[in-house]
PDB file of N, CA and C in Angstrom:
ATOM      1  N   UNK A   1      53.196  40.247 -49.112  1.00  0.00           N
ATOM      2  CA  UNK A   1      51.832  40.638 -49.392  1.00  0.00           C
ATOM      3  C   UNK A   1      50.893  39.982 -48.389  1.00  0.00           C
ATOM      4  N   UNK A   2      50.015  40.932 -48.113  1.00  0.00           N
ATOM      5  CA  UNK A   2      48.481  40.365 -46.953  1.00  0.00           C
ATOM      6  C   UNK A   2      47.361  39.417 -47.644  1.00  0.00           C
ATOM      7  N   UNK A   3      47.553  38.235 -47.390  1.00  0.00           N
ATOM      8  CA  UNK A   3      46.078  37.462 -47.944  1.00  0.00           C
ATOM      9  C   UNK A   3      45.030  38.234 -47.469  1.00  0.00           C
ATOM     10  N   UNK A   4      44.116  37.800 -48.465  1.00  0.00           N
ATOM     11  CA  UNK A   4      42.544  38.281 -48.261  1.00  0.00           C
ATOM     12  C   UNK A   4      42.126  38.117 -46.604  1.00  0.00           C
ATOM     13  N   UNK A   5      42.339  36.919 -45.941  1.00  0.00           N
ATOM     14  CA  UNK A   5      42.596  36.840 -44.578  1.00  0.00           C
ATOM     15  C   UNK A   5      42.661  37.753 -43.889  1.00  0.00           C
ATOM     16  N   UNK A   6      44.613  38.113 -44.057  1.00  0.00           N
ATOM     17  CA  UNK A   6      44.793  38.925 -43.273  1.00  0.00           C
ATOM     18  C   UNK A   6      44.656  40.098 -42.931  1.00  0.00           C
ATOM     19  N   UNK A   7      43.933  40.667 -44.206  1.00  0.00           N
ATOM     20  CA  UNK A   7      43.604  41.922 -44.314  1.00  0.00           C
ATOM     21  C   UNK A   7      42.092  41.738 -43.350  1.00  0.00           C
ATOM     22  N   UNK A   8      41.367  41.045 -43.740  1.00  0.00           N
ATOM     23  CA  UNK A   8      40.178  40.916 -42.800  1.00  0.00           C
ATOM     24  C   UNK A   8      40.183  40.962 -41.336  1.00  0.00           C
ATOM     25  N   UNK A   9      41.286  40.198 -41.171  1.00  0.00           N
ATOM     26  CA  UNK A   9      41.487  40.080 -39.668  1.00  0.00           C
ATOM     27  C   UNK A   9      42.162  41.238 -39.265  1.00  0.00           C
ATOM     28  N   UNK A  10      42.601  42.622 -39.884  1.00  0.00           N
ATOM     29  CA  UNK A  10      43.186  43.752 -40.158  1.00  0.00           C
ATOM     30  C   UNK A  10      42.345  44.757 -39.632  1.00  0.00           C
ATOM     31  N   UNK A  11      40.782  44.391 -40.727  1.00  0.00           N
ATOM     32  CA  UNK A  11      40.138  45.467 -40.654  1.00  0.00           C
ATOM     33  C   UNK A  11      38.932  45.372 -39.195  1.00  0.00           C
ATOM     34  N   UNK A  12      38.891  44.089 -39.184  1.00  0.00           N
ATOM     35  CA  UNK A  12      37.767  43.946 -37.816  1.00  0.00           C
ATOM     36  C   UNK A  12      38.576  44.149 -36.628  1.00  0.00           C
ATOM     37  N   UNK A  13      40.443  44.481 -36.756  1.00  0.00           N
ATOM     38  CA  UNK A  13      40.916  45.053 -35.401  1.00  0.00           C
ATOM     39  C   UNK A  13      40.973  46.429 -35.301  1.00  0.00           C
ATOM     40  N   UNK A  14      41.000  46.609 -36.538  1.00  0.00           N
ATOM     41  CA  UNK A  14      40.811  48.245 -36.735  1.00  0.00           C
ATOM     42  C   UNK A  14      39.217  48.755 -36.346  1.00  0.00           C
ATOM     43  N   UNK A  15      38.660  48.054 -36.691  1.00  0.00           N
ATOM     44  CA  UNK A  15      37.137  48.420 -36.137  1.00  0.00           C
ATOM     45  C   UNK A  15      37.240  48.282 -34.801  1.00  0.00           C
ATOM     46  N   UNK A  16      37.647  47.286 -34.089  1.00  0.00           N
ATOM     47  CA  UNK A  16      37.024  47.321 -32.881  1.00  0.00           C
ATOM     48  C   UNK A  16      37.873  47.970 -31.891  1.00  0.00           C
ATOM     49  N   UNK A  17      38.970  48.390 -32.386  1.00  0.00           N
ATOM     50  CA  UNK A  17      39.850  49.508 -31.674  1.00  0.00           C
ATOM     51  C   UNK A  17      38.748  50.758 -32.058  1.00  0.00           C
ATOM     52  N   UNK A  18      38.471  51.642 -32.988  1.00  0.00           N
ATOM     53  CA  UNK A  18      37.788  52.662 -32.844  1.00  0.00           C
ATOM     54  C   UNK A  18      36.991  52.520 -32.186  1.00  0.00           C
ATOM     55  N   UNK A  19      36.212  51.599 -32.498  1.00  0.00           N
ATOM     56  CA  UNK A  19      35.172  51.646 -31.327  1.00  0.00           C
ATOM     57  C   UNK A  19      35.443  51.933 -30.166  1.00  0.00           C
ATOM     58  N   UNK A  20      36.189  51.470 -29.230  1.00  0.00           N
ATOM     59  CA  UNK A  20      36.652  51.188 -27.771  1.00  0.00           C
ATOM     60  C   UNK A  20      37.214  52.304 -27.677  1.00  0.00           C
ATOM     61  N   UNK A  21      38.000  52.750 -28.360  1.00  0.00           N
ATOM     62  CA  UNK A  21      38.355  54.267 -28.705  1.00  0.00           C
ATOM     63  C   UNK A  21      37.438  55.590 -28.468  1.00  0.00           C
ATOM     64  N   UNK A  22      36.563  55.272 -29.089  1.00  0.00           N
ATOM     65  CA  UNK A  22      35.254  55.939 -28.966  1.00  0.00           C
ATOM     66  C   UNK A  22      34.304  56.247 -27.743  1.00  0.00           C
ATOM     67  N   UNK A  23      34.264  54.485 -27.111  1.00  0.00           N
ATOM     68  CA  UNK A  23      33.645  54.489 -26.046  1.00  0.00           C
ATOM     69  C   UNK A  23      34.284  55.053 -25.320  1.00  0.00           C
ATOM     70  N   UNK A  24      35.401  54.914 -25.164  1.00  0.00           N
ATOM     71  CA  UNK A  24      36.388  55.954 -24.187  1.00  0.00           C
ATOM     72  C   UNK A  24      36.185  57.245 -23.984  1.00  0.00           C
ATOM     73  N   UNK A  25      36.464  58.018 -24.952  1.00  0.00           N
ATOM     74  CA  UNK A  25      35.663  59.465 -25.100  1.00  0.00           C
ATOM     75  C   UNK A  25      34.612  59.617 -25.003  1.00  0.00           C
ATOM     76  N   UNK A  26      33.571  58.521 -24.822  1.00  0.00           N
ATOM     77  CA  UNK A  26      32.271  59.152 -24.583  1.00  0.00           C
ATOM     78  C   UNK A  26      32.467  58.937 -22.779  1.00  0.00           C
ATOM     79  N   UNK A  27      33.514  58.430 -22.136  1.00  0.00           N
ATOM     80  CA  UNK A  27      33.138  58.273 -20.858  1.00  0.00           C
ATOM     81  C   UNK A  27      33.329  57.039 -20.048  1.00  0.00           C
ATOM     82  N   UNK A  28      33.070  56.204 -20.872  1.00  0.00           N
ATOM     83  CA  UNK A  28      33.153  54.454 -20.645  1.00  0.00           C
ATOM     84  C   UNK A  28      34.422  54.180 -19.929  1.00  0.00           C
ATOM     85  N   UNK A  29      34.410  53.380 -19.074  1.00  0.00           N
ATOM     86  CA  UNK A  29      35.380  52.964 -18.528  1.00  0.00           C
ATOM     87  C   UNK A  29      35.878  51.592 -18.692  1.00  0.00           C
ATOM     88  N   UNK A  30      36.569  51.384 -19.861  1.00  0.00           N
ATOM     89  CA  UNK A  30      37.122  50.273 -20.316  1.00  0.00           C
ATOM     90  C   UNK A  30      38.656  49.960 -20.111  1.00  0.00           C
ATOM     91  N   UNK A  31      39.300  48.660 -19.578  1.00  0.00           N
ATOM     92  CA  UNK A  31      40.740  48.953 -19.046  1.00  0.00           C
ATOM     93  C   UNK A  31      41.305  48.821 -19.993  1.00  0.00           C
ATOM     94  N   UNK A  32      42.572  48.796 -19.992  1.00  0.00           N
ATOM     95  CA  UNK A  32      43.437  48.205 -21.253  1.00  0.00           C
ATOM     96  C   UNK A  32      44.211  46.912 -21.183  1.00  0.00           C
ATOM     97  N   UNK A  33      44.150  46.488 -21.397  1.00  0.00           N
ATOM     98  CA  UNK A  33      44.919  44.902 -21.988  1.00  0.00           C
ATOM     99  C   UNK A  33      46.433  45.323 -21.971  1.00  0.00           C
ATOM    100  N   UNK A  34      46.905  45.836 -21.873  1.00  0.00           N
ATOM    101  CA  UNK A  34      48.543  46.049 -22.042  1.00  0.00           C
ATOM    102  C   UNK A  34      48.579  46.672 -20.872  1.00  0.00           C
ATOM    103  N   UNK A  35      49.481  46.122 -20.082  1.00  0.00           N
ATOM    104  CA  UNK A  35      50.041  47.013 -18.656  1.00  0.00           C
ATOM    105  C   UNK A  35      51.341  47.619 -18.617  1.00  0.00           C
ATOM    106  N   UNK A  36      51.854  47.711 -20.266  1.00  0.00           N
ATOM    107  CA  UNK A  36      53.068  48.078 -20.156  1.00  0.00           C
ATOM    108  C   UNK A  36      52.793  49.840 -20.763  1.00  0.00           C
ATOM    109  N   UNK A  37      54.477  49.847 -20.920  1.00  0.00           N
ATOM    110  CA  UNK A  37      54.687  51.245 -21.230  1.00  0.00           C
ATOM    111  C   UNK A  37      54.072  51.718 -22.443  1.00  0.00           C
ATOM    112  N   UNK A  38      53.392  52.917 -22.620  1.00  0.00           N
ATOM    113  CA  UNK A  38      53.469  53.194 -24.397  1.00  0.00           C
ATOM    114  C   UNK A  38      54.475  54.227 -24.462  1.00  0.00           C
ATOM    115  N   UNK A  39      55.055  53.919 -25.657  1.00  0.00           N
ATOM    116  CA  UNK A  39      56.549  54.713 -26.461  1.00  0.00           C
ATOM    117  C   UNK A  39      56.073  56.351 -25.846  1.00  0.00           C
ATOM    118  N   UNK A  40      55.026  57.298 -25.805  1.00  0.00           N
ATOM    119  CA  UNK A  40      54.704  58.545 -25.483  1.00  0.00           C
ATOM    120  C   UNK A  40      54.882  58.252 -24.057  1.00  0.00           C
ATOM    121  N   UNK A  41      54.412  57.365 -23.032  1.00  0.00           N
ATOM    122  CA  UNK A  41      54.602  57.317 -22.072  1.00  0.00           C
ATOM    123  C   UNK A  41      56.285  57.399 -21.302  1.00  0.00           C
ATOM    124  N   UNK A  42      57.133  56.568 -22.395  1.00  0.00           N
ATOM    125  CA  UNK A  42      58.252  56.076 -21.588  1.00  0.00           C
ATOM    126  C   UNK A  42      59.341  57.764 -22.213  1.00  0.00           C
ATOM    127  N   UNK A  43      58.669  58.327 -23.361  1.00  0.00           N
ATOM    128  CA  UNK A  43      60.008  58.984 -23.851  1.00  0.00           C
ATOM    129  C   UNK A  43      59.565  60.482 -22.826  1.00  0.00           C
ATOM    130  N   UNK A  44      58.048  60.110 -22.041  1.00  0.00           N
ATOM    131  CA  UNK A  44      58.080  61.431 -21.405  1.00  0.00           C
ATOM    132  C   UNK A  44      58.707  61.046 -19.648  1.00  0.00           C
ATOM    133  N   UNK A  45      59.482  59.645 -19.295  1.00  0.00           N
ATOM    134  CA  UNK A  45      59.929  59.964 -18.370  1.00  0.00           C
ATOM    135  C   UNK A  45      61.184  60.203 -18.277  1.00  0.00           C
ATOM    136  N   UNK A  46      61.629  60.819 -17.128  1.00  0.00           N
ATOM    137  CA  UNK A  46      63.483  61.305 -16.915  1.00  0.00           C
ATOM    138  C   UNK A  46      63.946  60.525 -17.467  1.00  0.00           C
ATOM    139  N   UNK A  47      65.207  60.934 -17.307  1.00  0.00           N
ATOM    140  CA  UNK A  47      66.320  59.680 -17.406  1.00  0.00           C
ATOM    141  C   UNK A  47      66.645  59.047 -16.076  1.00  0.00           C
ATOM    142  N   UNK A  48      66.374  59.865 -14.968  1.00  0.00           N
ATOM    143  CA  UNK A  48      66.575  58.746 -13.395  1.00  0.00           C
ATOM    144  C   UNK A  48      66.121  57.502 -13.433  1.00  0.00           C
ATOM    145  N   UNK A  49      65.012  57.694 -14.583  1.00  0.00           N
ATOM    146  CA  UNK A  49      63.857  56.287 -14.455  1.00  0.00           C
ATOM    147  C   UNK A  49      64.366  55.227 -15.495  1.00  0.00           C
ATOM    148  N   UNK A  50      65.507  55.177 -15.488  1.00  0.00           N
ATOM    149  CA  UNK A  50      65.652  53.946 -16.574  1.00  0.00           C
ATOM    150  C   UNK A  50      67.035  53.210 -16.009  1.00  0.00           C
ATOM    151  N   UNK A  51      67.668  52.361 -16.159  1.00  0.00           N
ATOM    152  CA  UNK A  51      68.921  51.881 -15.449  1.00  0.00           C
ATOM    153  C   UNK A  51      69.868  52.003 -16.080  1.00  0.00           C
ATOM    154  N   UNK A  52      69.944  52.457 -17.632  1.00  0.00           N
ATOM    155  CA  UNK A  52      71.115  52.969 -18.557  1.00  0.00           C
ATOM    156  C   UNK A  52      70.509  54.154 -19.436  1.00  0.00           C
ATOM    157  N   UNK A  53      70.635  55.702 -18.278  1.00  0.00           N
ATOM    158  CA  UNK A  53      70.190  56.823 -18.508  1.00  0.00           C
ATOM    159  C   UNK A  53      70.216  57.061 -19.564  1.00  0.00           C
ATOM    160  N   UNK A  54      71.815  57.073 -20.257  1.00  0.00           N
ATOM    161  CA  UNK A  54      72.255  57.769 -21.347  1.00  0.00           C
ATOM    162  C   UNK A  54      71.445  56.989 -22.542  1.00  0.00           C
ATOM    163  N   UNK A  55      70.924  55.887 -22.912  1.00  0.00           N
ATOM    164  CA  UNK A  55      70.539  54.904 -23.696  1.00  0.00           C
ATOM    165  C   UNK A  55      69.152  54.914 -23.612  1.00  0.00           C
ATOM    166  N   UNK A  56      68.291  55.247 -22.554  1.00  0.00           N
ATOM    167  CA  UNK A  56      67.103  55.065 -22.216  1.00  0.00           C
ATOM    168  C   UNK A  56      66.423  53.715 -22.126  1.00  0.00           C
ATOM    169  N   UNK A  57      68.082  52.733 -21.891  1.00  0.00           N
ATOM    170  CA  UNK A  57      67.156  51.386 -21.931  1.00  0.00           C
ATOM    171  C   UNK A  57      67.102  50.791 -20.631  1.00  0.00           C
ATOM    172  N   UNK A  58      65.914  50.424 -20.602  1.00  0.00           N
ATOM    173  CA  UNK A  58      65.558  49.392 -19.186  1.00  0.00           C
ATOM    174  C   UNK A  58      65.038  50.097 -18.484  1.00  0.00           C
ATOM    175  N   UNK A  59      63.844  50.606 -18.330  1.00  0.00           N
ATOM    176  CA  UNK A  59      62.772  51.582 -17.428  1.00  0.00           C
ATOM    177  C   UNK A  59      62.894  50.621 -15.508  1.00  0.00           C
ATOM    178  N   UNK A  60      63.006  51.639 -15.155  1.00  0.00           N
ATOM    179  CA  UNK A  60      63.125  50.614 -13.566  1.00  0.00           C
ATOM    180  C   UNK A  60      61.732  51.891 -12.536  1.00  0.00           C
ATOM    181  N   UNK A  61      60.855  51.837 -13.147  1.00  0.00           N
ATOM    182  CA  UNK A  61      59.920  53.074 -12.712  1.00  0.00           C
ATOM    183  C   UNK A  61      58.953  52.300 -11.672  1.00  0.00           C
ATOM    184  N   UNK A  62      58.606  50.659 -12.016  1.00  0.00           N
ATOM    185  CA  UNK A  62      57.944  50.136 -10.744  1.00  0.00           C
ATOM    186  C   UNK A  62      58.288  49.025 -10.497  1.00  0.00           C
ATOM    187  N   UNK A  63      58.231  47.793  -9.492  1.00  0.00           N
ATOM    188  CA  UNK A  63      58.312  46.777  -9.483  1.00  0.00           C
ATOM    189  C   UNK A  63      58.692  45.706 -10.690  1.00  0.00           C
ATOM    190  N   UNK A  64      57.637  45.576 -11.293  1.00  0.00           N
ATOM    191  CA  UNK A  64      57.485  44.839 -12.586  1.00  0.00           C
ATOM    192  C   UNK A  64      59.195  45.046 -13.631  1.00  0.00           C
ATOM    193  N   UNK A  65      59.183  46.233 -14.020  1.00  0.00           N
ATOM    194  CA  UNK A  65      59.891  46.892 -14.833  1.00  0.00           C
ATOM    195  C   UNK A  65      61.057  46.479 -14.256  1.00  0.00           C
ATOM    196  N   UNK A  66      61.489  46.801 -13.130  1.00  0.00           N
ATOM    197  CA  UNK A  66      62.937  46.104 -12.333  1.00  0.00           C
ATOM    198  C   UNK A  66      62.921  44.733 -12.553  1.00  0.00           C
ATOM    199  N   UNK A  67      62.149  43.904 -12.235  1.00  0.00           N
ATOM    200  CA  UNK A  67      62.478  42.534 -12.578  1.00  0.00           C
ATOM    201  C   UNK A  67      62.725  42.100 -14.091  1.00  0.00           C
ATOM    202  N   UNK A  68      61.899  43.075 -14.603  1.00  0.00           N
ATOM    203  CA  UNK A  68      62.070  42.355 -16.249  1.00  0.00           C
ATOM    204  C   UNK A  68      63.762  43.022 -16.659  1.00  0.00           C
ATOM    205  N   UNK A  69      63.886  44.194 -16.005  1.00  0.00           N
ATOM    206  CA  UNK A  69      65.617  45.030 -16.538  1.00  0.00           C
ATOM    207  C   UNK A  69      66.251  44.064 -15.686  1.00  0.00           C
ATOM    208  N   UNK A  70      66.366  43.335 -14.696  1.00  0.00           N
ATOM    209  CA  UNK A  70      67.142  41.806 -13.908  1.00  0.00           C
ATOM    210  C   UNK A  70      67.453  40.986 -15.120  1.00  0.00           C
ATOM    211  N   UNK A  71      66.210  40.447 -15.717  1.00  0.00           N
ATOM    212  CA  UNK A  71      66.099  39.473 -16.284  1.00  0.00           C
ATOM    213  C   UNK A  71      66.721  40.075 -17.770  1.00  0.00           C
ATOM    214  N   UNK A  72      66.347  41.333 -18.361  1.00  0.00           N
ATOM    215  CA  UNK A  72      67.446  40.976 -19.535  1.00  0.00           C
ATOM    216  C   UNK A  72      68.508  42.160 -19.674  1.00  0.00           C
ATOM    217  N   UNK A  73      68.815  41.956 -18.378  1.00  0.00           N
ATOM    218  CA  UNK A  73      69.816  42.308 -18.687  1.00  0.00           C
ATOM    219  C   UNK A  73      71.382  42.470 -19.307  1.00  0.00           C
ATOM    220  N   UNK A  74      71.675  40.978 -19.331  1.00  0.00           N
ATOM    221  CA  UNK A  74      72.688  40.874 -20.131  1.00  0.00           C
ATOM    222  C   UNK A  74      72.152  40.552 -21.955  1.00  0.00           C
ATOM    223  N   UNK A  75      71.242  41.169 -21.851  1.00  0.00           N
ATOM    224  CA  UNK A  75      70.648  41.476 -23.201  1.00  0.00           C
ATOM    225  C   UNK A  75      71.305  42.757 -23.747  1.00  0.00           C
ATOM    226  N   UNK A  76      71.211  43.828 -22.569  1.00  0.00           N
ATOM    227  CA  UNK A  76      71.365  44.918 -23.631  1.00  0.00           C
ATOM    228  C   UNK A  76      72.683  45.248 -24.209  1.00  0.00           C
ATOM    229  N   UNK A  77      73.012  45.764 -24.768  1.00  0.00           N
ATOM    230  CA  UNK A  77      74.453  45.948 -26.455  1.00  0.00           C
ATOM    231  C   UNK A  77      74.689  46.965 -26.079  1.00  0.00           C
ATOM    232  N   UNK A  78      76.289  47.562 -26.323  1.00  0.00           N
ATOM    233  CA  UNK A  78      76.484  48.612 -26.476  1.00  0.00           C
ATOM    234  C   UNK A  78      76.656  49.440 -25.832  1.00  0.00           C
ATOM    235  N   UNK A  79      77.289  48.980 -24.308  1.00  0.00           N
ATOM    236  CA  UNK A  79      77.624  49.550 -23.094  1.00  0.00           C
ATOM    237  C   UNK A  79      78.519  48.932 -22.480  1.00  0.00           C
ATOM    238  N   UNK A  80      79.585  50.131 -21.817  1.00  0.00           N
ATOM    239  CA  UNK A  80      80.588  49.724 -21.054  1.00  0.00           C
ATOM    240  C   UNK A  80      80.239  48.457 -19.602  1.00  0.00           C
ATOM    241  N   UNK A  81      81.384  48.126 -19.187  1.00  0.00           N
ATOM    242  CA  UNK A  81      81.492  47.303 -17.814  1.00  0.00           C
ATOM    243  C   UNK A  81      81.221  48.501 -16.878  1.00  0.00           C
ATOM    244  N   UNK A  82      81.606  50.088 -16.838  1.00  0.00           N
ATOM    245  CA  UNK A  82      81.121  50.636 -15.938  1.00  0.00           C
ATOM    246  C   UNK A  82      79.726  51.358 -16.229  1.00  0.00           C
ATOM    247  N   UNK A  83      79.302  51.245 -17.431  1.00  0.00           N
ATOM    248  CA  UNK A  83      77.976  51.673 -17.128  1.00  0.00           C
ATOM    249  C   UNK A  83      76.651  50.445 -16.757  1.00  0.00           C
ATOM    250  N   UNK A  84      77.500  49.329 -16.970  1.00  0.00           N
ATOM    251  CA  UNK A  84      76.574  48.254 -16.537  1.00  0.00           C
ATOM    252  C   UNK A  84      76.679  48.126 -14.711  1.00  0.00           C
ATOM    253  N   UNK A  85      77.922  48.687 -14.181  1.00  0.00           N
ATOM    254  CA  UNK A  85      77.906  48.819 -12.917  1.00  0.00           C
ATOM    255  C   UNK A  85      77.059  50.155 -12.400  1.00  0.00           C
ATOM    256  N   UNK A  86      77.103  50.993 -13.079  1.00  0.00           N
ATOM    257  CA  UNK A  86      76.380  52.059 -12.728  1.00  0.00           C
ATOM    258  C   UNK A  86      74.494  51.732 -12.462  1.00  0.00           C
ATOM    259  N   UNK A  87      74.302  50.825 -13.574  1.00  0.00           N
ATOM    260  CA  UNK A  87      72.992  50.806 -14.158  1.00  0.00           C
ATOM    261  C   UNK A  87      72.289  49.560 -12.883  1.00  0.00           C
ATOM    262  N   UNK A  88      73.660  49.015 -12.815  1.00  0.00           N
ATOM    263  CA  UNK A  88      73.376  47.691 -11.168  1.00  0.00           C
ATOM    264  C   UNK A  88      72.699  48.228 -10.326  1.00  0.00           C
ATOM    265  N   UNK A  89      73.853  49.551  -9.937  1.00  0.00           N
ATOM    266  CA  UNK A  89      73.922  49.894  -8.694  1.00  0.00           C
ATOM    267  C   UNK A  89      71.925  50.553  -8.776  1.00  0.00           C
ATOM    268  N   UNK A  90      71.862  51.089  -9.992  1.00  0.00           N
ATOM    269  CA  UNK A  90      70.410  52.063  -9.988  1.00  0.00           C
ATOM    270  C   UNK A  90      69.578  50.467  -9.825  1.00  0.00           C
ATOM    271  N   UNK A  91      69.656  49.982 -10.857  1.00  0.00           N
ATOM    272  CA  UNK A  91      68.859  48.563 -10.267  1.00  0.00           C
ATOM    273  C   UNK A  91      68.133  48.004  -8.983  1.00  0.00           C
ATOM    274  N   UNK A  92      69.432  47.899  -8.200  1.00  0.00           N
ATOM    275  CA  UNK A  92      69.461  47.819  -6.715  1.00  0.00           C
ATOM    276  C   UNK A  92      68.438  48.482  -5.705  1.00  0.00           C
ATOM    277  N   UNK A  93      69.202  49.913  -5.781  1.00  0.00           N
ATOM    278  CA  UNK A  93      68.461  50.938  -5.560  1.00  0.00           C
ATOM    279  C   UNK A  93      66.766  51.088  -5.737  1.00  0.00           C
ATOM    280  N   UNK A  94      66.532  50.822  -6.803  1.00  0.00           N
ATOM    281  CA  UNK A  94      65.421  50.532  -7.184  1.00  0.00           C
ATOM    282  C   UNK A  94      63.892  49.031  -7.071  1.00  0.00           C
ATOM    283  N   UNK A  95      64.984  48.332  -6.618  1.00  0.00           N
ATOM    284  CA  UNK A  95      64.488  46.942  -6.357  1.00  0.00           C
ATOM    285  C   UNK A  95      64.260  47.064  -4.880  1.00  0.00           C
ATOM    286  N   UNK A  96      65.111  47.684  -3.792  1.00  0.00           N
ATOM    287  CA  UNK A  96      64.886  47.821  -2.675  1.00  0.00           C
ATOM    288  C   UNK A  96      63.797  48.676  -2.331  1.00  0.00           C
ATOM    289  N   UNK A  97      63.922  49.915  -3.560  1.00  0.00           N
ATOM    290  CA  UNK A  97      62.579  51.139  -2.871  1.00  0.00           C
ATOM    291  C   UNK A  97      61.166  50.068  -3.078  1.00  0.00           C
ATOM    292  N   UNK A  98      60.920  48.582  -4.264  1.00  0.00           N
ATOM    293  CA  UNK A  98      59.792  48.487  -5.195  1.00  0.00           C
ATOM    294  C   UNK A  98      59.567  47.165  -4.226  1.00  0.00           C
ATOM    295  N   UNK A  99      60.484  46.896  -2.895  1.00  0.00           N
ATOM    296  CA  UNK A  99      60.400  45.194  -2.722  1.00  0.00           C
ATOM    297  C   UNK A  99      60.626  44.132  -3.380  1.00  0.00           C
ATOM    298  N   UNK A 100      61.669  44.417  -4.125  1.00  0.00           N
ATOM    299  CA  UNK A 100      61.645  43.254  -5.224  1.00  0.00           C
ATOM    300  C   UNK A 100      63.389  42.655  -4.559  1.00  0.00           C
ATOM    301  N   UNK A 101      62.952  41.259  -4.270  1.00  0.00           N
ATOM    302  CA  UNK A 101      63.987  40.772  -3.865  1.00  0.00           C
ATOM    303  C   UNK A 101      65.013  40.222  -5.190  1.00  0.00           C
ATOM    304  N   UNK A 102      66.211  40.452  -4.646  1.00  0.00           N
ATOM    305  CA  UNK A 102      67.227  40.205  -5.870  1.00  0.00           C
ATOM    306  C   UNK A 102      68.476  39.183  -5.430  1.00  0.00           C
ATOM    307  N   UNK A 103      68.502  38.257  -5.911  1.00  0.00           N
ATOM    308  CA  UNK A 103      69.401  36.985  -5.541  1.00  0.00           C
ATOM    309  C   UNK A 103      70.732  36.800  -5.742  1.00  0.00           C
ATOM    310  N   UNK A 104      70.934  37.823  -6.863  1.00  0.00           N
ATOM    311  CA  UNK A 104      72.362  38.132  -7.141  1.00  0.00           C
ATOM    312  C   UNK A 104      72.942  39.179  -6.649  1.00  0.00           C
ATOM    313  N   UNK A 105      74.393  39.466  -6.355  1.00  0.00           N
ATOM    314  CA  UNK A 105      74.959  40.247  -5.599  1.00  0.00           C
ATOM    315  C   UNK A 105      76.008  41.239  -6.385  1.00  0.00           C
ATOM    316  N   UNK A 106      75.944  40.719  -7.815  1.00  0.00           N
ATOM    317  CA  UNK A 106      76.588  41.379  -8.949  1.00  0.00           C
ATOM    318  C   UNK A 106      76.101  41.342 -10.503  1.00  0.00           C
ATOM    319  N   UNK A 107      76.336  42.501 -11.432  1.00  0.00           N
ATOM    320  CA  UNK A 107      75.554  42.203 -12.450  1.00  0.00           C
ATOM    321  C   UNK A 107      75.919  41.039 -13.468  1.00  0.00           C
ATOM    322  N   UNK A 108      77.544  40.173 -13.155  1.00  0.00           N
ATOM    323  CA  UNK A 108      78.287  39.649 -13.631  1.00  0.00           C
ATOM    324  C   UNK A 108      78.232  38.389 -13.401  1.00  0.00           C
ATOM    325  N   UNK A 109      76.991  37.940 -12.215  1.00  0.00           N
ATOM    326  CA  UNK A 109      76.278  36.597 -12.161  1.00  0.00           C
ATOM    327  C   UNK A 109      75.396  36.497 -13.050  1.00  0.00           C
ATOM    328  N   UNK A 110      74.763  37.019 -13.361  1.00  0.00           N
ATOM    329  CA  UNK A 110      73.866  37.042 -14.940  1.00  0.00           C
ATOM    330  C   UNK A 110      73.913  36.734 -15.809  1.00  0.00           C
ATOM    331  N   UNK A 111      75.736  36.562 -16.348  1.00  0.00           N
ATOM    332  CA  UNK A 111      76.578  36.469 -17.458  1.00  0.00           C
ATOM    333  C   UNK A 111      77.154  34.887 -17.064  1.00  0.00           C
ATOM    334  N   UNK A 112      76.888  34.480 -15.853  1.00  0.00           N
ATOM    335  CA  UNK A 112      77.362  32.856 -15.617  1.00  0.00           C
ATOM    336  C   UNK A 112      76.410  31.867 -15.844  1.00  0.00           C
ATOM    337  N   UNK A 113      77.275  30.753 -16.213  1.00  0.00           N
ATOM    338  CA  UNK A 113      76.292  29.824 -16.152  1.00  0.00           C
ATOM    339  C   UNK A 113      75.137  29.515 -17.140  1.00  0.00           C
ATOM    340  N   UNK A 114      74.563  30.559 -17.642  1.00  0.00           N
ATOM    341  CA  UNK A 114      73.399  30.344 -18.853  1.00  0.00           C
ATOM    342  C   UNK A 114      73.596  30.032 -20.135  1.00  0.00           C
ATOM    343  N   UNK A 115      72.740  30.626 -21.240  1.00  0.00           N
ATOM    344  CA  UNK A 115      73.325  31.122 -22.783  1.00  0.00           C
ATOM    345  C   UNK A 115      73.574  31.983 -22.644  1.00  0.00           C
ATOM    346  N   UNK A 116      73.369  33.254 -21.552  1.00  0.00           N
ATOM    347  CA  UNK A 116      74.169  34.265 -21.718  1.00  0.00           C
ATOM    348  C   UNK A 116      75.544  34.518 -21.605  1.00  0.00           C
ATOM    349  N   UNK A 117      75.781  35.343 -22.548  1.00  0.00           N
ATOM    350  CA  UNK A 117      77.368  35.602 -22.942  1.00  0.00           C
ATOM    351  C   UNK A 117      77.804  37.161 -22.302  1.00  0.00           C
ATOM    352  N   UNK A 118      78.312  37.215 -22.042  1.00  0.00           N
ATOM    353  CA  UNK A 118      78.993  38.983 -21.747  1.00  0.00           C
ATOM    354  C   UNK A 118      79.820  39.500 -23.721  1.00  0.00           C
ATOM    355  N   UNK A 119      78.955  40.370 -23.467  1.00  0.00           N
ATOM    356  CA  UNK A 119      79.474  40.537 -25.380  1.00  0.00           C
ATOM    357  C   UNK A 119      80.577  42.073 -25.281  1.00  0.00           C
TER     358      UNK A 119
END
């Protein structure tokens, strides 16, 4: 259950999203605070644009996005050793078109050395 609190602090975000909302449609040019994907945004790109097509996980569409699919990558579940080679190789590919320098030479250095585990 929401304390009296949290509901308050609920409704003055809900207010001040319409608003800004509002101002928007009237014209205003206000940026957004989130530089990431929204869910309508990411489910309207290909599948070229992600590094495990079939799954749609790990968007590799600019710079940013490649480093963060580097970094968790031995996060994601539920995929073969060759689609994690597949998803490298797009990685790669992708890190070279965005300038993003990459220090490892396999996706299987990722899995050394840390808390990460190869599951």
């Amino acid at each position: 259950m929401a304390t009296v609190r949290q509901k308050a602090a609920a409704k003055r975000n809900i207010a001040k999203a319409r608003s800004v909302q509002s101002a928007r449609a009237r014209g205003r040019s206000i940026p957004k605070r989130s530089e990431g994907l929204s869910t309508a945004q990411e489910n309207r790109m290909p599948e070229q644009e992600f590094a495990f097509p079939e799954q749609r996980k790990e968007p590799i569409n600019d710079a940013r996005h490649v480093r963060n699919a580097i970094a968790r990558f031995d996060q994601v579940e539920g995929v073969s050793d060759a689609e994690r080679d597949r998803a490298w190789r797009r990685i790669e590919a992708a890190a070279r078109r965005f300038g993003v320098d990459v220090s490892e030479t396999s996706w299987r250095e990722l899995f050394e050395g840390g808390k990460a585990r190869k599951r």
